[in-house]
Protein backbone atom coordinates (compact mmCIF):
# COMPACT_ATOMS: atom_id res chain seq x y z
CA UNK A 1 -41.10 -119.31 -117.34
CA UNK A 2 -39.28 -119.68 -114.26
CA UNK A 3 -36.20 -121.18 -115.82
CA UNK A 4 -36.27 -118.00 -118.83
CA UNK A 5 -36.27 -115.83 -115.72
CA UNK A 6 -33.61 -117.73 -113.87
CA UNK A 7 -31.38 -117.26 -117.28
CA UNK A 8 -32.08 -113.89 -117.96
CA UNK A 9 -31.09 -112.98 -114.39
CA UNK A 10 -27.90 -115.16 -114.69
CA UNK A 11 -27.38 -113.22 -118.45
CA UNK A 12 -28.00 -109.92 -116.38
CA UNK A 13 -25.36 -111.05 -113.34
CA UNK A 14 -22.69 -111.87 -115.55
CA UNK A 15 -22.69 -109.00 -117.77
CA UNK A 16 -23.33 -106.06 -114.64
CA UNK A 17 -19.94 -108.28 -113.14
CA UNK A 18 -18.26 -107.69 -116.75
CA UNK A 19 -19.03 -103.96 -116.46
CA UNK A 20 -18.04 -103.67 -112.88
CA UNK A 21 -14.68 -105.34 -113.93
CA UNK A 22 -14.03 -103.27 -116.98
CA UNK A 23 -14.87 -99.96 -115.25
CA UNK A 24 -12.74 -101.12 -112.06
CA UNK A 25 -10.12 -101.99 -114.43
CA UNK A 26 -10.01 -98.76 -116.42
CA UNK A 27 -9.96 -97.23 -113.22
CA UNK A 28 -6.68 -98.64 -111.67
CA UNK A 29 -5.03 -98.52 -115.56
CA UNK A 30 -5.72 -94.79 -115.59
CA UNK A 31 -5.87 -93.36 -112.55
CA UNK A 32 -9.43 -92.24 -112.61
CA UNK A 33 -11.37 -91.31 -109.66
CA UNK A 34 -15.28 -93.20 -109.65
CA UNK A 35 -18.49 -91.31 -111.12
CA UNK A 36 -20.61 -89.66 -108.80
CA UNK A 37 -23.21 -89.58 -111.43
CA UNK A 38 -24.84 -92.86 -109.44
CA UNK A 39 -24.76 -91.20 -106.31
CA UNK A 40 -26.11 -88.37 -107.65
CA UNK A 41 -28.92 -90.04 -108.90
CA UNK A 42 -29.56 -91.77 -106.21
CA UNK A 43 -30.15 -88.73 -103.86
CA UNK A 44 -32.23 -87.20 -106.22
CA UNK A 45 -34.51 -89.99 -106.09
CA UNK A 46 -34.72 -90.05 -102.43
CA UNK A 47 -35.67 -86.49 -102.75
CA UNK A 48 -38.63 -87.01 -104.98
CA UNK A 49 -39.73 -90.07 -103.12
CA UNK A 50 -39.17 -88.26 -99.20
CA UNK A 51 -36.52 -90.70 -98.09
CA UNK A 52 -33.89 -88.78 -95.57
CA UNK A 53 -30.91 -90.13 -96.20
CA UNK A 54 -29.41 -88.33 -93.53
CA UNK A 55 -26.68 -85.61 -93.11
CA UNK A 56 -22.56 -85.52 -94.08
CA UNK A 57 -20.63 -88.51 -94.38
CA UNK A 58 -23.84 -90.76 -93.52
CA UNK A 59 -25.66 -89.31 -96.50
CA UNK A 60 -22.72 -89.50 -98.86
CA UNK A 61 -21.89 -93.43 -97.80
CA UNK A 62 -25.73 -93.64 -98.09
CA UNK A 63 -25.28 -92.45 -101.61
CA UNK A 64 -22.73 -94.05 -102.64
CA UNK A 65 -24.39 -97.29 -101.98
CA UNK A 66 -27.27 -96.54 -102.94
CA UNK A 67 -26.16 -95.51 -106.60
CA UNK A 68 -24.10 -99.02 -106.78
CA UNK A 69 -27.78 -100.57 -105.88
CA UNK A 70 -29.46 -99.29 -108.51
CA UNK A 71 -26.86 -100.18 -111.24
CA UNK A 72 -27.53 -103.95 -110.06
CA UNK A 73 -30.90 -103.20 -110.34
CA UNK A 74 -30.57 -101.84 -114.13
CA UNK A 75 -28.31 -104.87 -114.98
CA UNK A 76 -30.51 -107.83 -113.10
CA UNK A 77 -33.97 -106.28 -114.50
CA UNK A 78 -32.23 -105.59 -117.75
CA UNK A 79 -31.11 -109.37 -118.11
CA UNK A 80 -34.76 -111.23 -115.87
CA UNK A 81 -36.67 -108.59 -118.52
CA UNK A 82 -35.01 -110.10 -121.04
CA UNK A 83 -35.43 -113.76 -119.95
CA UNK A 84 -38.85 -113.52 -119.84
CA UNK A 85 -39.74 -112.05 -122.91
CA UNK A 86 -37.29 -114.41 -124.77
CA UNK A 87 -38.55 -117.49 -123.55
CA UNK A 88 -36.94 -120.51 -125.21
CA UNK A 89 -36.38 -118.54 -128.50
CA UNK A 90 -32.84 -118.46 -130.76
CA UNK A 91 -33.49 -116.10 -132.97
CA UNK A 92 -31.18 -112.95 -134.12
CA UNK A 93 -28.49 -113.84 -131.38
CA UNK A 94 -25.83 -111.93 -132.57
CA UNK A 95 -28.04 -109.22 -132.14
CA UNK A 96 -29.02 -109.78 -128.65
CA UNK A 97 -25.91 -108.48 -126.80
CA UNK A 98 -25.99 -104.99 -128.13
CA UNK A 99 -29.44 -104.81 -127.63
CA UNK A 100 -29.44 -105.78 -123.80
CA UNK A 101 -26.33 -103.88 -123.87
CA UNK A 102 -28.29 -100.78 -125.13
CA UNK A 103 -31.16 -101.60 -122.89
CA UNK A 104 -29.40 -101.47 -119.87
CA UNK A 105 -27.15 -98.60 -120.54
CA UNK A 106 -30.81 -96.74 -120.97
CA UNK A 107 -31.86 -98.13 -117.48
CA UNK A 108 -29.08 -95.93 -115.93
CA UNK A 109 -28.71 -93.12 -118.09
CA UNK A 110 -32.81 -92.63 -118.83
CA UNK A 111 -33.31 -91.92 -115.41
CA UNK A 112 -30.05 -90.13 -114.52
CA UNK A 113 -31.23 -87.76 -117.62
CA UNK A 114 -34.79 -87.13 -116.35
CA UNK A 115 -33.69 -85.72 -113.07
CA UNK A 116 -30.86 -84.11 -114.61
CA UNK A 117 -28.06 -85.27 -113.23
CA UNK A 118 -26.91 -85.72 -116.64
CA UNK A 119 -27.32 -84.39 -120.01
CA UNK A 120 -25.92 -86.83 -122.87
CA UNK A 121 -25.96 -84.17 -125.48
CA UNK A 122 -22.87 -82.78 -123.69
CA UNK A 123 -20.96 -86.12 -123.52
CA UNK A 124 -17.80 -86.30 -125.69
CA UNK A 125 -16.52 -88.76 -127.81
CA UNK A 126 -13.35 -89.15 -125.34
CA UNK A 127 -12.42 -89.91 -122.30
């Protein structure tokens, strides 16, 4: 069990570096500014729970930080979630990547949605 949860967390770490590199990388080609969707999120969960995260460019860094966090979070426990249920099992692999892909895209966006920082009915197909 621990070894399924050592690979599943090594399966999570490698593919929340991928997205960090792809997003990074789209960022420099095009000129984009960063997503404060994270952020976002992230104060509005310190809200509901009562944390302060304190006032002008303290909050914001506090944010900002924050919101990177909790996209580690959604990639590790996407990938250790996975490594424990999966065990020592082969079976549909060339399923498994868009699945865990899927599953951790939810464990940003899900929560994101709830406290409406986001509404994915209004995304568009472009960029």
């Amino acid at each position: 069990m621990v070894r399924s949860a050592a690979r599943g967390l090594l399966a999570g770490a490698t593919g929340t570096v991928v997205l960090n590199l792809v997003t990074y990388g789209d960022m420099a080609w095009r000129g984009r500014p960063s997503s404060g969707m994270p952020a976002e999120t992230a104060d509005r969960l310190a809200g509901h729970a009562g944390i302060e995260l304190g006032d002008g460019e303290e909050k914001a860094s506090r944010e900002e930080a924050a919101g990177a966090l909790l996209g580690y979070v959604a990639g590790l426990g996407t990938g250790l979630l996975y490594g424990l249920l999966r065990g020592r099992r082969d079976r549909a692999v060339w399923l498994t990547g868009p699945l865990l892909a899927a599953a951790a895209m939810a464990a940003s966006d899900l929560p994101a949605t709830a406290l409406g920082v986001t509404d994915p009915r209004e995304w568009s197909g472009t960029a």
